[in-house]
N, C-alpha and C. Protein backbone atom coordinates (compact mmCIF):
# COMPACT_ATOMS: atom_id res chain seq x y z
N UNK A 1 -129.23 38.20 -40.36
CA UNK A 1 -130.04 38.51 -39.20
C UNK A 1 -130.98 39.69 -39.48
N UNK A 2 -130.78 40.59 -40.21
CA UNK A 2 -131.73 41.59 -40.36
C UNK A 2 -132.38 41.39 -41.61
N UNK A 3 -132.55 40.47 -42.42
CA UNK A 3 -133.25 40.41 -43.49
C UNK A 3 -134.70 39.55 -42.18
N UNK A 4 -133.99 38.44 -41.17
CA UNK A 4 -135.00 37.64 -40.94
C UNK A 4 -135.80 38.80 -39.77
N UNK A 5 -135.27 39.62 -39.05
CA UNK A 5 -135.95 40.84 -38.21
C UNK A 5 -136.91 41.72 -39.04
N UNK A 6 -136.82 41.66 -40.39
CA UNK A 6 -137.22 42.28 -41.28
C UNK A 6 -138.52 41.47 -42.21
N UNK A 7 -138.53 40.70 -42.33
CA UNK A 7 -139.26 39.73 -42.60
C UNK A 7 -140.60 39.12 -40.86
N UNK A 8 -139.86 39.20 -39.54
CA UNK A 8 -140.64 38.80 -38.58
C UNK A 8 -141.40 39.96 -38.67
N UNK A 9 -141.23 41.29 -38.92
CA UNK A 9 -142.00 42.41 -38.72
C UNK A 9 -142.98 42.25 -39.96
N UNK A 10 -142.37 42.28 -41.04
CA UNK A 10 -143.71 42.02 -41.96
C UNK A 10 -144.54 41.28 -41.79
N UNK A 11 -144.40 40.07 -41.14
CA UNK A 11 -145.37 38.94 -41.24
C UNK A 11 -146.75 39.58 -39.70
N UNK A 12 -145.89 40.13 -38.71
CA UNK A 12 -146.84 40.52 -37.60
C UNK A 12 -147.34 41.77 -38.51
N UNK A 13 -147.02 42.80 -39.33
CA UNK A 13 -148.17 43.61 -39.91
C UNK A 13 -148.71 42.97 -40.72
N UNK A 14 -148.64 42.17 -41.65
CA UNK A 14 -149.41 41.47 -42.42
C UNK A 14 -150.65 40.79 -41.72
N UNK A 15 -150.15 40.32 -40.83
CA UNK A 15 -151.14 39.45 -39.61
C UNK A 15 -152.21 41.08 -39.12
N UNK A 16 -151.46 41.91 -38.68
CA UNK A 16 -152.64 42.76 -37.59
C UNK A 16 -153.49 43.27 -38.75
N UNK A 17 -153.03 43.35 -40.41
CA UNK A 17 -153.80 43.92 -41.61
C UNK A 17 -155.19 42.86 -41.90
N UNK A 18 -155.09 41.75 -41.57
CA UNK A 18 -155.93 41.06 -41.99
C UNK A 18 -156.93 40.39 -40.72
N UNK A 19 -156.26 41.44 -39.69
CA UNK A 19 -157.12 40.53 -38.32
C UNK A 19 -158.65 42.14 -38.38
N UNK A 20 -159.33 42.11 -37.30
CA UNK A 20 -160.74 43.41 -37.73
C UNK A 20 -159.86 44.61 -36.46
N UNK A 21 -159.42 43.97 -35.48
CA UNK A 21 -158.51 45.15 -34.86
C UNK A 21 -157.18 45.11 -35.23
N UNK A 22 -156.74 46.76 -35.40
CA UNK A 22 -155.50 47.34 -35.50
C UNK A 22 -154.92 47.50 -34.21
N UNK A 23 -154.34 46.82 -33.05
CA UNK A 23 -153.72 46.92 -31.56
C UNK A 23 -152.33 46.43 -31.83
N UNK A 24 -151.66 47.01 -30.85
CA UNK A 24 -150.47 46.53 -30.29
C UNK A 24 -150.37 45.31 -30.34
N UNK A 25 -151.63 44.29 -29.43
CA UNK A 25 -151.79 43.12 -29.09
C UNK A 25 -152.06 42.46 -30.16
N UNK A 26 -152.73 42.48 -31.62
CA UNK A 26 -152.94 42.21 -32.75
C UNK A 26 -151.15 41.99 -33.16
N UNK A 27 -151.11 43.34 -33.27
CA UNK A 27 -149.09 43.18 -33.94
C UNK A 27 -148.88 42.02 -33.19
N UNK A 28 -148.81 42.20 -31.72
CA UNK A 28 -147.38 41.00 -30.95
C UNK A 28 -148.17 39.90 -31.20
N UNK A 29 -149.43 39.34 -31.62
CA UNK A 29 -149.48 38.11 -32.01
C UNK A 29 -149.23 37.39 -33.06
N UNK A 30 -148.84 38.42 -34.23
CA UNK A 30 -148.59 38.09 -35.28
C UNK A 30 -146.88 38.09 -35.40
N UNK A 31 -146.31 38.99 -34.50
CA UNK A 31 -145.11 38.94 -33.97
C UNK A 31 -144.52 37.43 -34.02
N UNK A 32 -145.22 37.07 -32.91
CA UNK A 32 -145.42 35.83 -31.99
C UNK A 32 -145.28 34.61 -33.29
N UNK A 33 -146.75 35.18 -34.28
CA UNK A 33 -146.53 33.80 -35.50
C UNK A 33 -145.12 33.93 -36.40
N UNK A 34 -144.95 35.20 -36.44
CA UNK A 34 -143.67 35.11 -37.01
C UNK A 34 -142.37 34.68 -36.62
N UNK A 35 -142.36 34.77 -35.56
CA UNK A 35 -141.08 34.25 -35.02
C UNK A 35 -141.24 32.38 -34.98
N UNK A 36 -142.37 31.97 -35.40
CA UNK A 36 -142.90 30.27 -35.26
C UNK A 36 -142.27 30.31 -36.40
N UNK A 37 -142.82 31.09 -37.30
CA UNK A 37 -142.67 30.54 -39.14
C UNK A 37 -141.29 30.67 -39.52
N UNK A 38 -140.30 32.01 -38.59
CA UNK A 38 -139.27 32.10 -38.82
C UNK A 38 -138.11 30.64 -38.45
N UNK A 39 -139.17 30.01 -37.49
CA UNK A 39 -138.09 29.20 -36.42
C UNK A 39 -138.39 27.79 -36.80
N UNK A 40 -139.54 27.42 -37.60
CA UNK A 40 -139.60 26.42 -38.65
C UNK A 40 -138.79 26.56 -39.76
N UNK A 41 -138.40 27.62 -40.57
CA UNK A 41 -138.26 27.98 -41.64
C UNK A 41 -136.34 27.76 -41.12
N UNK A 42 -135.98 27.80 -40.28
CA UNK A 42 -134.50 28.48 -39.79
C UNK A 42 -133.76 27.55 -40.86
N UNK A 43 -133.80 26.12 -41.27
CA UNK A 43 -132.69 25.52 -41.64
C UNK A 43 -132.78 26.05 -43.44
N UNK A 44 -133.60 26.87 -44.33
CA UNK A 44 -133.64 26.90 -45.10
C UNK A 44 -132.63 28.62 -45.15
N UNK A 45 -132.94 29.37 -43.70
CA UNK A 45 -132.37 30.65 -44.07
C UNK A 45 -130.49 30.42 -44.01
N UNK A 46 -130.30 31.81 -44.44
CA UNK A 46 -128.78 31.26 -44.43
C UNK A 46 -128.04 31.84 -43.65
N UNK A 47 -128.33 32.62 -41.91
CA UNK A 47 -128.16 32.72 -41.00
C UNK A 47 -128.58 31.74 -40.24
N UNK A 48 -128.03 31.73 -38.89
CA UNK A 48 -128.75 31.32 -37.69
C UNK A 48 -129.27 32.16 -37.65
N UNK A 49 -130.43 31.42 -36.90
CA UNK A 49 -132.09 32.00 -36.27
C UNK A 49 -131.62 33.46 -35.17
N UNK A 50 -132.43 34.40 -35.49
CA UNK A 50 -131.56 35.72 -35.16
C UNK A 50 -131.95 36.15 -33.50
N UNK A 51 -132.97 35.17 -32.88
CA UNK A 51 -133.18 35.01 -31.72
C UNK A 51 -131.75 34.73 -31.03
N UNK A 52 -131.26 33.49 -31.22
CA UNK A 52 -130.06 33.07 -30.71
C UNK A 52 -129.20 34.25 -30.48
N UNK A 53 -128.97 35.03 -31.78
CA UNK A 53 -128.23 35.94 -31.77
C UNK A 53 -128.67 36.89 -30.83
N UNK A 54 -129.76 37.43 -30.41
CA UNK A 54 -130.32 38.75 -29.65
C UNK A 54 -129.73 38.06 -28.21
N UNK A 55 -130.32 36.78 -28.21
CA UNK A 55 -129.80 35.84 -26.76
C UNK A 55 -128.51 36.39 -26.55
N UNK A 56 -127.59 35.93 -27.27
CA UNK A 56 -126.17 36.34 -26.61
C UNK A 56 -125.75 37.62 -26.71
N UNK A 57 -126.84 38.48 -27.53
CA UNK A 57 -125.75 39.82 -27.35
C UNK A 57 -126.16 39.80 -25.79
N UNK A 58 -127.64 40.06 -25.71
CA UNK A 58 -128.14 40.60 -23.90
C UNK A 58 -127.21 39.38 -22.95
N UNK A 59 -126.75 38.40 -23.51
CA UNK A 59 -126.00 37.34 -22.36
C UNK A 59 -124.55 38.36 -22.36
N UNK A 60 -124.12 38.68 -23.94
CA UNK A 60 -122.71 40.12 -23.63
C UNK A 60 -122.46 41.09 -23.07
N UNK A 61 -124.00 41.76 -22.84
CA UNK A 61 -123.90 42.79 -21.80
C UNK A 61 -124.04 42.56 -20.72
N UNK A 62 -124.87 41.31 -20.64
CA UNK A 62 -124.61 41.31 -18.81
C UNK A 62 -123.69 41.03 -18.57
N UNK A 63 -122.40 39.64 -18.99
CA UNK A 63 -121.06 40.02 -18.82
C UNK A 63 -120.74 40.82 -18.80
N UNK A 64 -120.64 42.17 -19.55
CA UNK A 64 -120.27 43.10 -19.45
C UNK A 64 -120.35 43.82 -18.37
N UNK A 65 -121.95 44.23 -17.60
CA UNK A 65 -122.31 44.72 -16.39
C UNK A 65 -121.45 44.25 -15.20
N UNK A 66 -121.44 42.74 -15.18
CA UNK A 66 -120.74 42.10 -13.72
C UNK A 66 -119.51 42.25 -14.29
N UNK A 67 -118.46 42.07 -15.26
CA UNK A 67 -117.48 42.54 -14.97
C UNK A 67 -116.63 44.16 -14.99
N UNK A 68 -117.89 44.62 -15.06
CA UNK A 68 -117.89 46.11 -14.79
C UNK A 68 -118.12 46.65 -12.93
N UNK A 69 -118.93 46.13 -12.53
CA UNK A 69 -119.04 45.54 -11.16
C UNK A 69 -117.90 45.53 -10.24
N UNK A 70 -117.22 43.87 -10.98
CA UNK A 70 -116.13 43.39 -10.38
C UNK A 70 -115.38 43.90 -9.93
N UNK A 71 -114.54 44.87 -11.16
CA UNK A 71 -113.64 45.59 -11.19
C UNK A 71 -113.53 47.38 -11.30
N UNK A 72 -115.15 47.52 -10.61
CA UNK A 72 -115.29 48.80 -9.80
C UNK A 72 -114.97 48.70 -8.62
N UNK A 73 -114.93 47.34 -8.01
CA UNK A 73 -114.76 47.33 -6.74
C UNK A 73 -113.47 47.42 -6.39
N UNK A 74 -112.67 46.41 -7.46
CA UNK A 74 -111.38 46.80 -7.21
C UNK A 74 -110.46 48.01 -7.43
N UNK A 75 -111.58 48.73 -7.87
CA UNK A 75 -110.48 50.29 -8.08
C UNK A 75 -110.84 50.98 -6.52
N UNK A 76 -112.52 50.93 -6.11
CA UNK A 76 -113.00 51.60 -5.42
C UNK A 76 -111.79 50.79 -3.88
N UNK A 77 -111.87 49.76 -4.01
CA UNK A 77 -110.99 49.60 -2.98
C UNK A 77 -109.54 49.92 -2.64
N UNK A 78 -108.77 49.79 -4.20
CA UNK A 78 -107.24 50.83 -4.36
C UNK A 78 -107.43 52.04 -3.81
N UNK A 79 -108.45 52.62 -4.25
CA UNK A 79 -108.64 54.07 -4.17
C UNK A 79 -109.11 54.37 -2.47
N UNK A 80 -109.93 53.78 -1.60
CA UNK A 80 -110.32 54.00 -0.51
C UNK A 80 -109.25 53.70 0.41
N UNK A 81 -108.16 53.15 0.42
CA UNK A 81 -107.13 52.89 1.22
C UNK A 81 -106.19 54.09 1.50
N UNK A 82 -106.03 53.91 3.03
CA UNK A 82 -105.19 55.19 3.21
C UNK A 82 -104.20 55.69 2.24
N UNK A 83 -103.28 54.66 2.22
CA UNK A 83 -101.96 55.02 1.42
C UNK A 83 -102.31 54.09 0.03
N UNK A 84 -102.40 55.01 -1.14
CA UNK A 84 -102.17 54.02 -2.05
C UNK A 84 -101.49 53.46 -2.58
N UNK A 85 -100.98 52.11 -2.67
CA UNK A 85 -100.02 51.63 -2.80
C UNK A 85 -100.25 50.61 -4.18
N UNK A 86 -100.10 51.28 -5.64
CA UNK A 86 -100.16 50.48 -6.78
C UNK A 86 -99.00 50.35 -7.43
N UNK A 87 -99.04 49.32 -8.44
CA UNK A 87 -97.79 49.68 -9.16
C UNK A 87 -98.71 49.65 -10.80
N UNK A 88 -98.71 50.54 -11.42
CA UNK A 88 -99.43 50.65 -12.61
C UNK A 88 -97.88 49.83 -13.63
N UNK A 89 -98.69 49.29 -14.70
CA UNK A 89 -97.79 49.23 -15.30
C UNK A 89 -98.50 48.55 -17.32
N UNK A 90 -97.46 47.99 -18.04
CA UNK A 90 -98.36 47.70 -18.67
C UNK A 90 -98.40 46.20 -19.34
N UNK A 91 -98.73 45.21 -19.67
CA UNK A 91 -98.32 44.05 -20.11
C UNK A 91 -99.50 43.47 -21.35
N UNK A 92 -98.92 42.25 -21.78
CA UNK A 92 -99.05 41.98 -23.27
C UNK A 92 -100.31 40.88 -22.58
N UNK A 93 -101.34 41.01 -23.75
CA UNK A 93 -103.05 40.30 -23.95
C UNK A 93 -102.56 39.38 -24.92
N UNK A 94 -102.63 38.38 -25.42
CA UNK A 94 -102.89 37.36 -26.19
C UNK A 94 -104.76 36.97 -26.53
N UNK A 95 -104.89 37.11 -27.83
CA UNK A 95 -106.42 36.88 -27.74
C UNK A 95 -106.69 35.80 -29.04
N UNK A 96 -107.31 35.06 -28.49
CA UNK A 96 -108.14 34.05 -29.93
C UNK A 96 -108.59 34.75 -31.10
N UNK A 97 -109.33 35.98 -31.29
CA UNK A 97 -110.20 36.15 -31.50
C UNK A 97 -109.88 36.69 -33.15
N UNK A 98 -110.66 36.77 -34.22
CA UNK A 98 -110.29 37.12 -35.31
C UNK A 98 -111.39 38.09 -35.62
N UNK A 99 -110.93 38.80 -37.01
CA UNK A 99 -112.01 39.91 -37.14
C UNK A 99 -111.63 41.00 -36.77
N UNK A 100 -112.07 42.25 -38.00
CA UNK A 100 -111.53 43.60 -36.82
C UNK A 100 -113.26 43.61 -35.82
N UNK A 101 -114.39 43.53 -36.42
CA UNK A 101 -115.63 43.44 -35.44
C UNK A 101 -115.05 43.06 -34.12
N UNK A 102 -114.61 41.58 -34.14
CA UNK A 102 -114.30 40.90 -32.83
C UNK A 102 -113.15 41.79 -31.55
N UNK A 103 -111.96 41.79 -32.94
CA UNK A 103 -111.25 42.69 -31.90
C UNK A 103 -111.55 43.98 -31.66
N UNK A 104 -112.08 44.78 -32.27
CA UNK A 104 -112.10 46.16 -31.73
C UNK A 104 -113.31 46.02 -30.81
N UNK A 105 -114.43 45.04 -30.50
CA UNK A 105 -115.46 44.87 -29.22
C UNK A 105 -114.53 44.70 -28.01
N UNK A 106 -113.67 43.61 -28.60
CA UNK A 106 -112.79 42.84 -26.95
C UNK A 106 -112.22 44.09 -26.68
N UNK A 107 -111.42 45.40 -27.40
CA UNK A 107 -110.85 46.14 -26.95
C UNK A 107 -111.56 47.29 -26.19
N UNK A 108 -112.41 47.49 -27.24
CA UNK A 108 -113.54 48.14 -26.63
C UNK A 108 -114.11 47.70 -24.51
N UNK A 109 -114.50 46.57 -24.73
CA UNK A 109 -115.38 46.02 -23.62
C UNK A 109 -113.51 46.14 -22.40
N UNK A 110 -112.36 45.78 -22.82
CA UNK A 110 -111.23 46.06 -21.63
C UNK A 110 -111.31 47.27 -21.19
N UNK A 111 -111.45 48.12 -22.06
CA UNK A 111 -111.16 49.94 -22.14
C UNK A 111 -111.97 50.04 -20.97
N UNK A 112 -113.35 49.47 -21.25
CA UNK A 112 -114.42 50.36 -20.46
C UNK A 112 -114.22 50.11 -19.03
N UNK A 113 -113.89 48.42 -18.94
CA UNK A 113 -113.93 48.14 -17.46
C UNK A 113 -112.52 48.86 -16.61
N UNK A 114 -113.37 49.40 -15.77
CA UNK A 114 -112.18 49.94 -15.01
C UNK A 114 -111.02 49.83 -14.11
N UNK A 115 -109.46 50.39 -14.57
CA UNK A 115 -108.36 50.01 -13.98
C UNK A 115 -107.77 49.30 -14.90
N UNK A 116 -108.27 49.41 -16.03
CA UNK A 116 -107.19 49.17 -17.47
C UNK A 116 -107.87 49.75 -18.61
N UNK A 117 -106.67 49.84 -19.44
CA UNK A 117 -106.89 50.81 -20.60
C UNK A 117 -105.88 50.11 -21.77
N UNK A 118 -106.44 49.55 -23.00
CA UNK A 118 -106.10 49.03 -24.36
C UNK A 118 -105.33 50.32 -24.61
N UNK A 119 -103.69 50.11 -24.76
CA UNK A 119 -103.16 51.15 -25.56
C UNK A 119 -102.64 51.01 -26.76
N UNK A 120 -102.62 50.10 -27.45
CA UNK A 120 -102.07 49.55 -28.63
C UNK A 120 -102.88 48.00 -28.66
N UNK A 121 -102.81 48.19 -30.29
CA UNK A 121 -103.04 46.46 -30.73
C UNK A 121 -102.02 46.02 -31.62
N UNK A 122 -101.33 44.78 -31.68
CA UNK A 122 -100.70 44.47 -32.46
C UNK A 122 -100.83 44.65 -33.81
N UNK A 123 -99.56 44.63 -34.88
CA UNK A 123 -99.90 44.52 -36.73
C UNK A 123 -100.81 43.55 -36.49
N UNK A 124 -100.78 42.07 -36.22
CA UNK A 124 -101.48 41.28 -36.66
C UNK A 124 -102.95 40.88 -35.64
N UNK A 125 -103.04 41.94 -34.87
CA UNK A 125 -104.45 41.97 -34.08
C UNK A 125 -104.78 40.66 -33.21
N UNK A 126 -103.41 40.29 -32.75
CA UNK A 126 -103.06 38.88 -31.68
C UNK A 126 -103.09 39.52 -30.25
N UNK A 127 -102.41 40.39 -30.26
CA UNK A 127 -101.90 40.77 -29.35
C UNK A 127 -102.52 42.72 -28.43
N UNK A 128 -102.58 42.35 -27.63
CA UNK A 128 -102.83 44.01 -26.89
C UNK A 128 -102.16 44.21 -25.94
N UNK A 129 -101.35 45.91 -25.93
CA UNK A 129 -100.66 46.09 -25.01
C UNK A 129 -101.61 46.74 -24.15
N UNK A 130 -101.95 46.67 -22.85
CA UNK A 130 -102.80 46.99 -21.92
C UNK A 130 -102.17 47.13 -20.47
N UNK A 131 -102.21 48.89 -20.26
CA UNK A 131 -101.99 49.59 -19.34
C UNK A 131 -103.27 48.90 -17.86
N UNK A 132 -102.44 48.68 -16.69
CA UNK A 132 -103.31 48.36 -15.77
C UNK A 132 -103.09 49.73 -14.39
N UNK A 133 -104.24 49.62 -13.72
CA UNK A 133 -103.49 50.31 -12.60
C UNK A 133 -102.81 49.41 -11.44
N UNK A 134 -103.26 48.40 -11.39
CA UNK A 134 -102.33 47.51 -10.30
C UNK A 134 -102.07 45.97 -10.61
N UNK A 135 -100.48 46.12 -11.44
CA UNK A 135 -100.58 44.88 -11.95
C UNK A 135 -100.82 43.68 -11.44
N UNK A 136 -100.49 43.33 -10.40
CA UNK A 136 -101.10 41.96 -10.07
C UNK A 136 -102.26 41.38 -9.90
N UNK A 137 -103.05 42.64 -9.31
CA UNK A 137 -104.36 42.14 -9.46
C UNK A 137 -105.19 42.94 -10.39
N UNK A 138 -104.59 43.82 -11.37
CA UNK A 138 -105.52 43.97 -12.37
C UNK A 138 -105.06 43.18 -13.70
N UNK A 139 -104.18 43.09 -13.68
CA UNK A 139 -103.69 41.68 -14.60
C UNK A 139 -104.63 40.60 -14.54
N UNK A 140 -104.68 40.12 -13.46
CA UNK A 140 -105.21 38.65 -13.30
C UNK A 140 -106.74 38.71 -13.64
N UNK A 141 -107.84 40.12 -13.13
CA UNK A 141 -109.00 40.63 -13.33
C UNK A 141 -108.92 40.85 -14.64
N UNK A 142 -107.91 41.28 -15.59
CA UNK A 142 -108.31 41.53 -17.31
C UNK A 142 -108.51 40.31 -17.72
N UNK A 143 -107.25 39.38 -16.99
CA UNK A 143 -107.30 38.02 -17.99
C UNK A 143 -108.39 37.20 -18.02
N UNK A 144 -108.92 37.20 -16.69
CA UNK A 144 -110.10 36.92 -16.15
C UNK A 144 -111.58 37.26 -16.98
N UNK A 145 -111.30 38.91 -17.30
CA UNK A 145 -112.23 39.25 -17.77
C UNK A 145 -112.03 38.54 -19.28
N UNK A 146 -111.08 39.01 -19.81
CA UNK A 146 -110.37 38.63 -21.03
C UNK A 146 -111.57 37.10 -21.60
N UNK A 147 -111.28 35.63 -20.73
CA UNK A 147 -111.72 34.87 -21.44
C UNK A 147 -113.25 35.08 -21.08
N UNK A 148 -113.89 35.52 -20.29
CA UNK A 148 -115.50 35.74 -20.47
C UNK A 148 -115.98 36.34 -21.58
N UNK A 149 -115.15 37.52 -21.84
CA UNK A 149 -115.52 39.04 -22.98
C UNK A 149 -115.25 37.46 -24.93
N UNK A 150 -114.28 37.15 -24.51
CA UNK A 150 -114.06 36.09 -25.54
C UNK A 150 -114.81 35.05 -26.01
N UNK A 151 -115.40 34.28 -24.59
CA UNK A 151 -116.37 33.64 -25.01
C UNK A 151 -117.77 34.04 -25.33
N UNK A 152 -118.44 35.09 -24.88
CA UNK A 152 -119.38 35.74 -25.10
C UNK A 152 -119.38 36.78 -26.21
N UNK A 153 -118.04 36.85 -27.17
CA UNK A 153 -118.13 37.81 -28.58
C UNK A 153 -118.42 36.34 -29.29
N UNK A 154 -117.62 35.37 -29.20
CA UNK A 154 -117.65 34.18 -30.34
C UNK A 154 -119.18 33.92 -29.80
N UNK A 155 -119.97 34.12 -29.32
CA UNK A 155 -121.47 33.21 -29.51
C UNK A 155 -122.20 34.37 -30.38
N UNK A 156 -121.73 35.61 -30.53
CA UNK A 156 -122.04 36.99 -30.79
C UNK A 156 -122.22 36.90 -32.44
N UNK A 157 -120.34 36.87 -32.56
CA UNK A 157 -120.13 37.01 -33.85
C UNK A 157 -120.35 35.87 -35.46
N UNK A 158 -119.77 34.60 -33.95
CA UNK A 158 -119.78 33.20 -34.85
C UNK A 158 -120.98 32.61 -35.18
N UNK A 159 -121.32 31.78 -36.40
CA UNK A 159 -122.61 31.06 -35.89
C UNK A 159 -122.06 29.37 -36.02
């Protein structure tokens, strides 16, 4: 992916070098041809086309955003209730996912969303023990989150 990001940029300066204006608008058209020549050219490179790839990271973060969202609400609502009444506790993740890249993102992206916290990963990186603040329904919101964060690393990482 960064040889072909690296290559789309040369081809838009090469392009604005040989056009009579030096503009922005000169670059992004040559931009523009490069990403054609790149996207003709795709079955010869030995990545997927690195568009795809930019696609799903920004499709990862917006998962990321809404289930950041989600499960602000559900703290903000534990937390706004007269009496709080949680039971924190901690229980076992099962994950598809291979790779330390893969797993340390999925662990990463649980950590952040709030009302659970990755405290351990298994020897064999199957498994995560993950502290919640209210198990029943932050259980069900990780697992929840769990297969979105999963399917949106494998379009990430895999090609």
């Amino acid at each position: 992916m960064p040889m072909q990001v690296l290559i789309n940029l040369l081809i838009g300066v090469i392009w604005m070098f040989l056009q009579d204006d030096w503009s922005v608008l000169t670059f992004f058209s040559g931009y523009l041809f490069g990403l054609l020549v790149l996207f003709i050219l795709r079955r010869y490179l030995p990545t997927k086309f690195y568009l795809v790839t930019l696609l799903a990271i920004v499709q990862l973060f917006l998962v990321f955003i809404i289930e950041l969202f989600t499960s602000s609400i559900l703290v903000v609502r534990q937390v706004m209730r007269p009496r709080i009444n949680i039971t924190p506790g901690i229980f076992t993740l099962e994950t598809e996912l291979d790779g330390d890249l893969e797993i340390t993102l999925l662990a990463l992206l649980l950590t952040l969303t709030p009302g659970s916290v990755v405290v351990e990963v298994s020897s064999n990186s199957k498994k995560f023990y993950i502290h919640a603040m209210d198990i029943p329904e932050s259980s069900d919101a990780v697992l929840q989150s769990k297969t979105k964060f999963e399917k949106a690393i494998k379009k990430v990482t895999r090609s």
